[in-house]
C-alpha atoms as a PDB file:
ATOM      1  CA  UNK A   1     -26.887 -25.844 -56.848  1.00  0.00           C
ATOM      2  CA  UNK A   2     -28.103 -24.642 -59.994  1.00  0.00           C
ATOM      3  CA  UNK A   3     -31.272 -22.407 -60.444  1.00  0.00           C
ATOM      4  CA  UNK A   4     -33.934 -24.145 -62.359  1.00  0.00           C
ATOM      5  CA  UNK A   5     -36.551 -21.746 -61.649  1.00  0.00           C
ATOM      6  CA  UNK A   6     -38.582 -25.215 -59.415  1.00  0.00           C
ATOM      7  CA  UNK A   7     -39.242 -25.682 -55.813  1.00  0.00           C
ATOM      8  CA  UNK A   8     -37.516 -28.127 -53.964  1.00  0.00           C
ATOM      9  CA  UNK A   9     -39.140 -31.183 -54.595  1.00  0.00           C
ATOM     10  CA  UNK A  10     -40.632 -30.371 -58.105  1.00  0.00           C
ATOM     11  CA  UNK A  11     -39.922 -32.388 -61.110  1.00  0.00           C
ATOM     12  CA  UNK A  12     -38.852 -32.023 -64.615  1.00  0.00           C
ATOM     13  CA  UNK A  13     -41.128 -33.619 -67.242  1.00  0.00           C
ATOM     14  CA  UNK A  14     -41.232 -34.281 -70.846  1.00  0.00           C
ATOM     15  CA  UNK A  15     -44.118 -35.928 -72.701  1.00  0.00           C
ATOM     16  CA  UNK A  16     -44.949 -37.170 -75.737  1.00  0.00           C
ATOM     17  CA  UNK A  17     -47.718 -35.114 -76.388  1.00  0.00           C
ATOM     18  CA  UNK A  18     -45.203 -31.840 -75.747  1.00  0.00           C
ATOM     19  CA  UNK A  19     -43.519 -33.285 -79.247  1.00  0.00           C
ATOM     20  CA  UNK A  20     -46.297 -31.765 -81.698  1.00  0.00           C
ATOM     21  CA  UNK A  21     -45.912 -30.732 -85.132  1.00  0.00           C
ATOM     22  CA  UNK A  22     -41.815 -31.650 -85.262  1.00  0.00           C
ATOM     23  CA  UNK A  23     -41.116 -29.496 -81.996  1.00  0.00           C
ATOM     24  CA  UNK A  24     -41.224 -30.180 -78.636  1.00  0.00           C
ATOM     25  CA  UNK A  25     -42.922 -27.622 -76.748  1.00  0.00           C
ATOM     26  CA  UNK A  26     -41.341 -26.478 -73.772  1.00  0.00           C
ATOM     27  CA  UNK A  27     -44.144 -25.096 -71.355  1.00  0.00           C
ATOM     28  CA  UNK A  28     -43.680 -23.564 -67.637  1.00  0.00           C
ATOM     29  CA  UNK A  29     -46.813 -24.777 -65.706  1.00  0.00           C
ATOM     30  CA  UNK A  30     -47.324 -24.851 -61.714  1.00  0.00           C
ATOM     31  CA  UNK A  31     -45.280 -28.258 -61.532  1.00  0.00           C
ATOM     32  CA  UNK A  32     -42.771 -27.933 -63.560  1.00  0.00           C
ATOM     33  CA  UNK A  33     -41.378 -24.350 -64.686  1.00  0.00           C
ATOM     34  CA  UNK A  34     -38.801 -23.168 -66.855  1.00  0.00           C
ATOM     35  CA  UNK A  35     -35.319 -20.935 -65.766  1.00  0.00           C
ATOM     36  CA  UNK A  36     -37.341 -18.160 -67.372  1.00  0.00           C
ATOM     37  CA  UNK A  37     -40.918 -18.769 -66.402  1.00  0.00           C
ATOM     38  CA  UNK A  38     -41.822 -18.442 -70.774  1.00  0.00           C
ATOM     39  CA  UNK A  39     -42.533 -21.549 -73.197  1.00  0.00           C
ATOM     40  CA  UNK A  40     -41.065 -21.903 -75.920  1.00  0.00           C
ATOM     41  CA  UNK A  41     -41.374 -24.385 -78.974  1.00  0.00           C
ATOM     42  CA  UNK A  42     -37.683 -25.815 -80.288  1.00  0.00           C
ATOM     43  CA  UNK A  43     -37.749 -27.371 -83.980  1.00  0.00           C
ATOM     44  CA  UNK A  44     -36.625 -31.580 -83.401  1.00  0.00           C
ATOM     45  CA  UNK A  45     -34.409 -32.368 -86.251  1.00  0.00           C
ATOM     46  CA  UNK A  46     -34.808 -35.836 -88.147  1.00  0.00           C
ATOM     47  CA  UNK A  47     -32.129 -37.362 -85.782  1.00  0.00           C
ATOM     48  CA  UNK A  48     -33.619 -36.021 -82.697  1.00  0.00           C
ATOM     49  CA  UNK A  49     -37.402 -37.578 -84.317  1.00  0.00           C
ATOM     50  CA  UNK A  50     -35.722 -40.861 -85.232  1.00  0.00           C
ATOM     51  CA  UNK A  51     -34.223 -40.914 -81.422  1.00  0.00           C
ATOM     52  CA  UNK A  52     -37.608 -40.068 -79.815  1.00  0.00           C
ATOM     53  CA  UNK A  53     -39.434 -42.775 -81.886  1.00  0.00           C
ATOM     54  CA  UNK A  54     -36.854 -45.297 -80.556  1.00  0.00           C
ATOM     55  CA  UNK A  55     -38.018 -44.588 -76.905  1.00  0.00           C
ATOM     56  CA  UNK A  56     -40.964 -46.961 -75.427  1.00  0.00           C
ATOM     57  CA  UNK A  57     -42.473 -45.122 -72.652  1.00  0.00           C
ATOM     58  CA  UNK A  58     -45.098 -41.998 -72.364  1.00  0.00           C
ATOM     59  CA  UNK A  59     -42.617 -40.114 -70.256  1.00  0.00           C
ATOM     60  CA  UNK A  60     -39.517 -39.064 -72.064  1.00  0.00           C
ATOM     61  CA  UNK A  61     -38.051 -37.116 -68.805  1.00  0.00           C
ATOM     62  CA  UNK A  62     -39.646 -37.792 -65.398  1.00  0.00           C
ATOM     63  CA  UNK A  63     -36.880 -36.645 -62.202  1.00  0.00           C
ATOM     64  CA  UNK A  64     -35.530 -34.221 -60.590  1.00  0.00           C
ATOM     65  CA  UNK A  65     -33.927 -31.234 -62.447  1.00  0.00           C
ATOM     66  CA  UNK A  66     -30.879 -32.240 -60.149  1.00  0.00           C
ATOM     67  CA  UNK A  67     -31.033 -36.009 -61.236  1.00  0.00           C
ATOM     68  CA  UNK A  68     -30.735 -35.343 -65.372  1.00  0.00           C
ATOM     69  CA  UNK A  69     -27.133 -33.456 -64.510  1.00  0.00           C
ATOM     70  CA  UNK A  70     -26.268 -36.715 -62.375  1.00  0.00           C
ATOM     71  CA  UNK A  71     -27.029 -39.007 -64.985  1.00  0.00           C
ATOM     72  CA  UNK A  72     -25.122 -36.836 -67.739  1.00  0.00           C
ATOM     73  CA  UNK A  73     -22.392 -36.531 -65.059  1.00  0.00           C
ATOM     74  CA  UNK A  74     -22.324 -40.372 -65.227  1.00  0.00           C
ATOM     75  CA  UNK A  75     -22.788 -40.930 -68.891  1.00  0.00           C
ATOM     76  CA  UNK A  76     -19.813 -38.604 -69.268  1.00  0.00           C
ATOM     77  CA  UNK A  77     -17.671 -40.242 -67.020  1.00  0.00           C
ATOM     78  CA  UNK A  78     -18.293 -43.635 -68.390  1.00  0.00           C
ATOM     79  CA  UNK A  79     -17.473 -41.953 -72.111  1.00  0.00           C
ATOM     80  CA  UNK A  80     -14.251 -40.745 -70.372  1.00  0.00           C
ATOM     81  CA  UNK A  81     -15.507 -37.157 -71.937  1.00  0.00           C
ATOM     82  CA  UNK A  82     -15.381 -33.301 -70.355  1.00  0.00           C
ATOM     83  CA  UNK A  83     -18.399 -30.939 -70.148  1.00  0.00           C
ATOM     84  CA  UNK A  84     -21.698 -30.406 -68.419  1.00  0.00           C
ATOM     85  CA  UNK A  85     -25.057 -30.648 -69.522  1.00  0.00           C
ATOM     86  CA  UNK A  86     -24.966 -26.613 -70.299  1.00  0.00           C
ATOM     87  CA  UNK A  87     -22.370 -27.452 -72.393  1.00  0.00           C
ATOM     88  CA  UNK A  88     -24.751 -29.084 -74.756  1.00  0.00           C
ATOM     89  CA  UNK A  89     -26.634 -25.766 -74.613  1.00  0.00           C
ATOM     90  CA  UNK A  90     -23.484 -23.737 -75.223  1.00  0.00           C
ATOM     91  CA  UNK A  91     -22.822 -26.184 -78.109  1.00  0.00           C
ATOM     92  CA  UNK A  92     -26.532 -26.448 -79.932  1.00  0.00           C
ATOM     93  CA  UNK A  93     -25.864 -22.081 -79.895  1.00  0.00           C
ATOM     94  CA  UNK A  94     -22.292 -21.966 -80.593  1.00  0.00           C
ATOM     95  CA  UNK A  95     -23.174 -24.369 -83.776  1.00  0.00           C
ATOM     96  CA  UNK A  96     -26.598 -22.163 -84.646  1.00  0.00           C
ATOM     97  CA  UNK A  97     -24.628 -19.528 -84.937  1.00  0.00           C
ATOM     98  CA  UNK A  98     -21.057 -20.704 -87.105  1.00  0.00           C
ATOM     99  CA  UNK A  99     -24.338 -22.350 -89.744  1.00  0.00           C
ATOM    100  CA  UNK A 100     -25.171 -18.428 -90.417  1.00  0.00           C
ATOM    101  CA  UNK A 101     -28.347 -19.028 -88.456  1.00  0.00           C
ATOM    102  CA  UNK A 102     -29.521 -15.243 -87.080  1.00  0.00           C
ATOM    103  CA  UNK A 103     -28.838 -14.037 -83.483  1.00  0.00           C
ATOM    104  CA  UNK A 104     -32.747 -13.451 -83.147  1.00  0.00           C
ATOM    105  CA  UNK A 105     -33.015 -17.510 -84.425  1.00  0.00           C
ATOM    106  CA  UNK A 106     -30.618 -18.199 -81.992  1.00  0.00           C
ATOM    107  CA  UNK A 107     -32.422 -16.193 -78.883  1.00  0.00           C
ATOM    108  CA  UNK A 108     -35.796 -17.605 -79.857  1.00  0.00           C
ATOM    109  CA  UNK A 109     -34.642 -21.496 -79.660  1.00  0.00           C
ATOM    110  CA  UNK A 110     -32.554 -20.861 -76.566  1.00  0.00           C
ATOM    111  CA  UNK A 111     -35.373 -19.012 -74.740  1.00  0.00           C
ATOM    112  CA  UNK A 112     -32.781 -16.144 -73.604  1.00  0.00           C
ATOM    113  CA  UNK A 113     -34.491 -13.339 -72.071  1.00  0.00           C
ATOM    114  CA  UNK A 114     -32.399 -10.815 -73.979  1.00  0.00           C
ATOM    115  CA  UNK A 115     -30.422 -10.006 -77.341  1.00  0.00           C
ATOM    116  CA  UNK A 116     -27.800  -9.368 -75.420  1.00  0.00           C
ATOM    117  CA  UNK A 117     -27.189 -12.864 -73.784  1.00  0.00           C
ATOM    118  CA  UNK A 118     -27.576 -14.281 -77.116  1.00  0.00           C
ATOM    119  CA  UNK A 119     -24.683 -11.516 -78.458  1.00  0.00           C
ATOM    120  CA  UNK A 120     -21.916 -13.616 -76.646  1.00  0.00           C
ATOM    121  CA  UNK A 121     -22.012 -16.103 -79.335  1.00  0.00           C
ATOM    122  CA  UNK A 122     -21.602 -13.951 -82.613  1.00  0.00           C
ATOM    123  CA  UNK A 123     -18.205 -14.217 -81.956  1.00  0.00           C
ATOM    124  CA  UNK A 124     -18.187 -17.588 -82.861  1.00  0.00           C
ATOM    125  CA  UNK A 125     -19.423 -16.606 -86.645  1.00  0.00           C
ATOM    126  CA  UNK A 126     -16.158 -16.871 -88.443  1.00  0.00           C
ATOM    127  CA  UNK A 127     -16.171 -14.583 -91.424  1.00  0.00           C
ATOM    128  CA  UNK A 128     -19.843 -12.864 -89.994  1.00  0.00           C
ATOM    129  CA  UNK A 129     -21.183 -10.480 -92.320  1.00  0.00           C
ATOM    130  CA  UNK A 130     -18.265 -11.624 -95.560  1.00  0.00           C
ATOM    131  CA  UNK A 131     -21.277 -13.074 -97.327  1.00  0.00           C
ATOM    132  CA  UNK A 132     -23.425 -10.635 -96.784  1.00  0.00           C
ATOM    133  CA  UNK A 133     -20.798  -7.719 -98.146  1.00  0.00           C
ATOM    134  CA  UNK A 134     -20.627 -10.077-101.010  1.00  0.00           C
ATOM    135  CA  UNK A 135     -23.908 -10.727-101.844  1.00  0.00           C
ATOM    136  CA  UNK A 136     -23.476  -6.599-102.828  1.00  0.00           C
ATOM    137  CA  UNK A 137     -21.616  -7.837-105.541  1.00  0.00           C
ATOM    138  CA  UNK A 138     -24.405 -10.002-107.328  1.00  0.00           C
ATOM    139  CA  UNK A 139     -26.933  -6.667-106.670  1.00  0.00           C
ATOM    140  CA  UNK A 140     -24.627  -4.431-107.654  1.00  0.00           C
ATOM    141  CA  UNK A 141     -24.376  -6.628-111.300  1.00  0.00           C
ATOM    142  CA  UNK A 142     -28.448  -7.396-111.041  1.00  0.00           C
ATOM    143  CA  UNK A 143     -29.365  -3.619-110.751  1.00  0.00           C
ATOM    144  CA  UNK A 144     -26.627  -2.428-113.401  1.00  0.00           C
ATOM    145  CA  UNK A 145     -28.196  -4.840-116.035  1.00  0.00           C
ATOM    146  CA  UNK A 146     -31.967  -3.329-115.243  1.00  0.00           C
ATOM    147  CA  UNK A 147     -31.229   0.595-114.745  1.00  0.00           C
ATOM    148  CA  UNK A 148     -28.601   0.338-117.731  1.00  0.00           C
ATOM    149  CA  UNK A 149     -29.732   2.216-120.930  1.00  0.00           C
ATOM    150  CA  UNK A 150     -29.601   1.003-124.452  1.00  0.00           C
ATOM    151  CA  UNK A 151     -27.279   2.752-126.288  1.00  0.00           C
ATOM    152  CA  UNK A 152     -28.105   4.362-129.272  1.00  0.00           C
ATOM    153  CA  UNK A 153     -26.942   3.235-132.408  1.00  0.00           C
ATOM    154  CA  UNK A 154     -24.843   5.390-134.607  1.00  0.00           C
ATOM    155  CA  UNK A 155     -25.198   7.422-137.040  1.00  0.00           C
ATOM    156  CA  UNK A 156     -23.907   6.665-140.485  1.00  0.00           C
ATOM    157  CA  UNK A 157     -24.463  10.202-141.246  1.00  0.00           C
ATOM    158  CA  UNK A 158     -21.629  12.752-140.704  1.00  0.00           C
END
């Protein structure tokens, strides 16, 4: 069984009003508390919006921790598709991270506890830090051109 920091019996829930200002705000209160026991507020994209605007009731997730992996398990199977629901999670960091999006970006919108769980994925940044060497390139030319000296024009003279 997997750890989802509830007691037996708890449930998961999502509201409407957690979705404020584009996010949804993801609290840990008495009935309902998060792996790490922190909140957390994760940006909604317009797809995610648009999705969420589509659904009719107050509640947008209202079961059992349990139940939301049993109805993914289902979904999945009916899809004929592999994975788990922390696959998504996986995926949403794996992808954060291959966009250029920073490790500490990354932590904060995945609620890790640490850096270092977060560090697994930098692997996944093909090419990480070839921009950034090459962005050298365009300061290198930027602070030539404003530290360079006119030259001094020549002498006719002998």
């Amino acid at each position: 069984m997997v750890n989802t920091g509830l007691r037996r019996g708890e449930m998961a829930k999502a509201r409407r009003s957690d979705i404020r200002d584009g996010q949804i705000i993801v609290e840990s209160v008495a009935d309902g508390r998060t792996k790490s026991g922190k909140w957390r507020a994760v940006p909604l994209n317009r797809d995610a919006l648009s999705a969420l605007a589509r659904l009719g009731e107050d509640w947008l997730a209202g079961c059992h921790p349990d139940t939301l992996g049993d109805w993914f398990a289902e979904d999945r199977d009916a899809c004929g598709l592999r994975g788990s629901l922390h696959w998504t999670r996986h995926t949403f960091c794996t992808a954060l991270v291959q966009q250029g999006v920073s490790l500490y970006d990354v932590q904060r919108l995945a609620g890790h506890s640490s850096i270092k769980v977060t560090e697994q994925y930098a692997r996944h940044a093909p090419g990480h830090g070839v921009g950034a060497v090459n962005s050298l390139t365009q300061w290198h030319s930027f602070t030539a051109q404003q530290t360079r000296k006119p030259k001094r024009p020549r002498s006719s003279v002998g």
